[in-house]
C-alpha atoms as a PDB file:
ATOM      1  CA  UNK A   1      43.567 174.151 189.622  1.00  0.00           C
ATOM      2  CA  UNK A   2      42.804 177.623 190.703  1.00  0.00           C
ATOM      3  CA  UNK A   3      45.838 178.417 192.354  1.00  0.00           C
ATOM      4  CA  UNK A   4      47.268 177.471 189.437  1.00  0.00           C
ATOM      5  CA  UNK A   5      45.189 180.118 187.235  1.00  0.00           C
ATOM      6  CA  UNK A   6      45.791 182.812 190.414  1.00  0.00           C
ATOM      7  CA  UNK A   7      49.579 182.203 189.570  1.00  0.00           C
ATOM      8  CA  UNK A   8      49.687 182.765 185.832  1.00  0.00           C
ATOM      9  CA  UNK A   9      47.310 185.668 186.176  1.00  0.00           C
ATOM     10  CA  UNK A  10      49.548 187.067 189.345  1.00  0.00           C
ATOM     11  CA  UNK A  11      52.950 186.250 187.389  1.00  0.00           C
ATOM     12  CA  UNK A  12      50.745 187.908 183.716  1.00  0.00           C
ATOM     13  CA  UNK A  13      49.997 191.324 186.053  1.00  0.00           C
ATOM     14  CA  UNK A  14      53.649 191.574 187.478  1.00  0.00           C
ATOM     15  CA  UNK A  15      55.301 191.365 183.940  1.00  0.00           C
ATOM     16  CA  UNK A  16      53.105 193.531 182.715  1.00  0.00           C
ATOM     17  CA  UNK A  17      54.260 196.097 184.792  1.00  0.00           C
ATOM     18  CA  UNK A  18      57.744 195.177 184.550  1.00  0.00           C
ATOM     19  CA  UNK A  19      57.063 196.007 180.878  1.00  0.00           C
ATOM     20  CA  UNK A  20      55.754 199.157 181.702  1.00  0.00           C
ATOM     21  CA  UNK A  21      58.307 200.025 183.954  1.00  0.00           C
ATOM     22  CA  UNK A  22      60.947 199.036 181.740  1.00  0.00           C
ATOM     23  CA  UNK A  23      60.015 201.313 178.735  1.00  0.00           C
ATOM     24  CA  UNK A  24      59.471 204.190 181.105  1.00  0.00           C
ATOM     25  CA  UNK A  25      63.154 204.107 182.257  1.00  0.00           C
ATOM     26  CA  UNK A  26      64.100 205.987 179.609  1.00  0.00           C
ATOM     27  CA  UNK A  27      62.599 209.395 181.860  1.00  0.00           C
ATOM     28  CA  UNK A  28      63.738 207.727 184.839  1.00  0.00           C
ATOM     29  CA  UNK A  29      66.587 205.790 185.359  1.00  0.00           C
ATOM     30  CA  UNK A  30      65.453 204.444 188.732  1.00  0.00           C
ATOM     31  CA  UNK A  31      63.126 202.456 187.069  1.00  0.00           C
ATOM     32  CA  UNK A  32      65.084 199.710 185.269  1.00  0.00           C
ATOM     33  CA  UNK A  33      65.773 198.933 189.446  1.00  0.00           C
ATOM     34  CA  UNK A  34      62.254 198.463 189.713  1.00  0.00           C
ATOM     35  CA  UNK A  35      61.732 196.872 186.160  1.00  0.00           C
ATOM     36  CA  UNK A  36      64.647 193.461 186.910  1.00  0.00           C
ATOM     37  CA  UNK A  37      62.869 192.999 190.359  1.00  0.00           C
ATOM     38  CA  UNK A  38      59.251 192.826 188.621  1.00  0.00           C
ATOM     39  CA  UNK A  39      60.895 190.575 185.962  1.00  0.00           C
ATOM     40  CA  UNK A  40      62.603 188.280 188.677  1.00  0.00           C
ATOM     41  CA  UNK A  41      58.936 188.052 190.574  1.00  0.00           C
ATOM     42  CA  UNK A  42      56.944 187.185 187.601  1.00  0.00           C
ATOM     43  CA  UNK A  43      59.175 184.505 186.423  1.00  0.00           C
ATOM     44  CA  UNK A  44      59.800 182.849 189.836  1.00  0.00           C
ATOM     45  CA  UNK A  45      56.146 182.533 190.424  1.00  0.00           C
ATOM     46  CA  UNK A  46      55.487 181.128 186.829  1.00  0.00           C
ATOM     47  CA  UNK A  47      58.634 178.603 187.712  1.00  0.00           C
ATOM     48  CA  UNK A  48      56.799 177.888 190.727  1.00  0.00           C
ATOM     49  CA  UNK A  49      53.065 177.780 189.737  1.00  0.00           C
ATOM     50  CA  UNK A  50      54.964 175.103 186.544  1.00  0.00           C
ATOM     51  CA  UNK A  51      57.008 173.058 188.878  1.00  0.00           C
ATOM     52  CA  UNK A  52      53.701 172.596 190.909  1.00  0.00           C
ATOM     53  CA  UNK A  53      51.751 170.421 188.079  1.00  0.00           C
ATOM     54  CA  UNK A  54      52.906 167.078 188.602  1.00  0.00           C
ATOM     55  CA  UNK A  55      52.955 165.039 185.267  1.00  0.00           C
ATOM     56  CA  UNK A  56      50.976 162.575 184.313  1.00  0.00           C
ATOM     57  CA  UNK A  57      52.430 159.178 183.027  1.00  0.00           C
ATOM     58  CA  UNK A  58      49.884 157.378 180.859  1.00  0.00           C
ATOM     59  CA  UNK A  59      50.444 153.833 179.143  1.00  0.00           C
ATOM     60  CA  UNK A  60      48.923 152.011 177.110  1.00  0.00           C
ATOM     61  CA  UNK A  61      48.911 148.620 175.971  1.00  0.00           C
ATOM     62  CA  UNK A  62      47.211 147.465 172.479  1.00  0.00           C
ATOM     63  CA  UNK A  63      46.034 144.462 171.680  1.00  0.00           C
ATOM     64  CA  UNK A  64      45.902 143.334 167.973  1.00  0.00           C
ATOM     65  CA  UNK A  65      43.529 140.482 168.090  1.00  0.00           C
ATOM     66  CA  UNK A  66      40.931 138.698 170.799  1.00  0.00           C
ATOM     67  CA  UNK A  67      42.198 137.301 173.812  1.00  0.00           C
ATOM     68  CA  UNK A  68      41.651 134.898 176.410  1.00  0.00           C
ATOM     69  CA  UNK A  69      42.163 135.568 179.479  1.00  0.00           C
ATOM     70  CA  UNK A  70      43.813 132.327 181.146  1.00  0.00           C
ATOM     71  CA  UNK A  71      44.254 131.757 185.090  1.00  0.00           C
ATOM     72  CA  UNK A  72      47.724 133.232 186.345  1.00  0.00           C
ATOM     73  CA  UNK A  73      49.021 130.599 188.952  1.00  0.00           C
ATOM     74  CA  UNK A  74      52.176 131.870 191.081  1.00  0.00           C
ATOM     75  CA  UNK A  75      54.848 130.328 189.595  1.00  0.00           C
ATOM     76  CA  UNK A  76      56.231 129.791 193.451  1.00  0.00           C
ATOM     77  CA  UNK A  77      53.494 128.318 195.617  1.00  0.00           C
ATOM     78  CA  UNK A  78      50.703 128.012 192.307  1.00  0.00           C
ATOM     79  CA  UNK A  79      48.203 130.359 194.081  1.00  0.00           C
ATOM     80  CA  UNK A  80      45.685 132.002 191.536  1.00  0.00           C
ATOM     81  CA  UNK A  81      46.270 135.847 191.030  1.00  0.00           C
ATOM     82  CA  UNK A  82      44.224 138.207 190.031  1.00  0.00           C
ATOM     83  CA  UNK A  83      45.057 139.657 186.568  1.00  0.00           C
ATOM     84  CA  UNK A  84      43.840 143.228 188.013  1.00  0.00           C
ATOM     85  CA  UNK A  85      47.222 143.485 190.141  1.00  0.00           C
ATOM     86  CA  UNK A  86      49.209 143.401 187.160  1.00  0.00           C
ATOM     87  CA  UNK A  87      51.712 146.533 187.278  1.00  0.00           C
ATOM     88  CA  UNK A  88      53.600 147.274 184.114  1.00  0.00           C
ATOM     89  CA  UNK A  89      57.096 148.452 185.352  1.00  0.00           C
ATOM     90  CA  UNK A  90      60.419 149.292 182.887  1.00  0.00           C
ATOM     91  CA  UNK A  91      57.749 148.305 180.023  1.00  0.00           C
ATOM     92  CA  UNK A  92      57.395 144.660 181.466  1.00  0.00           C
ATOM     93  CA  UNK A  93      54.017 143.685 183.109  1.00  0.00           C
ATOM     94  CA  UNK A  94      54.818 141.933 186.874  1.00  0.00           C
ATOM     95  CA  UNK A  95      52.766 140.893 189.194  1.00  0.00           C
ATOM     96  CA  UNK A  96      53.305 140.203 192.830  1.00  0.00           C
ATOM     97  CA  UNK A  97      51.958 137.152 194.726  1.00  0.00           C
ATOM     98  CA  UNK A  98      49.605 138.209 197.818  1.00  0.00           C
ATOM     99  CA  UNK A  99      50.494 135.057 199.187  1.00  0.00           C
ATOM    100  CA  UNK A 100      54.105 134.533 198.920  1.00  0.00           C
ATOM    101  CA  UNK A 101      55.351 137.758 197.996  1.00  0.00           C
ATOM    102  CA  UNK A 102      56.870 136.162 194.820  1.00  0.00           C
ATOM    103  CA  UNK A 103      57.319 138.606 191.586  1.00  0.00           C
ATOM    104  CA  UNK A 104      57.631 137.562 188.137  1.00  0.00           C
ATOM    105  CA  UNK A 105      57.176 138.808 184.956  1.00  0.00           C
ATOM    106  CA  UNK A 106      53.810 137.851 183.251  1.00  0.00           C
ATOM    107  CA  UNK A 107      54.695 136.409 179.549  1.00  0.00           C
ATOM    108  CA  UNK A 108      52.536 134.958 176.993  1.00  0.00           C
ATOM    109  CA  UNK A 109      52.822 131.360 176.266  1.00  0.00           C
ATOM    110  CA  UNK A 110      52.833 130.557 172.335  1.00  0.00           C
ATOM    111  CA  UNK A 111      49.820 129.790 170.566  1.00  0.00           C
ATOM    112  CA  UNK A 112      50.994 126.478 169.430  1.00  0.00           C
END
């Protein structure tokens, strides 16, 4: 987190002056040299300090009404599993047997 505020205030500082530098090359031509490499700095360490974050995936599932939470047996060797090692994957909740390695997909049987 704070070399992530050191970079945007390093990259801020550097175009600042490339700013600077670029309105003063009317008086001196040199400086537009000066002005691209600034420019080039400042936006390769905001790329970099931005690349850096890493993103964060967050789902969700919503229930509309009470549940009961039923025993999952392996549908394999009919070992119980524990609902906590459910992984949702593609948008489809699996879970994998500790026992037998088996995966399936976890589906809800009908109501009636």
């Amino acid at each position: 987190m704070i070399k992530t505020i050191i970079g945007y205030g390093v990259s801020a500082i550097i175009l600042f002056f490339a700013i600077l530098f670029a309105l003063a090359s009317a008086y001196a031509p040199i400086r537009i040299v000066v002005s691209i490499i600034l420019f080039s700095a400042g936006f390769f360490i905001l790329y970099f300090v931005w690349k850096r974050q890493p993103t964060k995936i967050i789902q969700k599932i919503e229930i509309p009404a009470q549940i009961k939470v039923h025993e999952i047996k392996c549908p394999n060797c009919s070992a119980s599993l524990d609902i906590r090692q459910i992984k949702v994957t593609n948008g489809i909740p699996t879970i994998k047997c500790p026992y037998c390695g088996y995966v399936f997909e976890v589906t809800e049987e009908p109501k009636w």
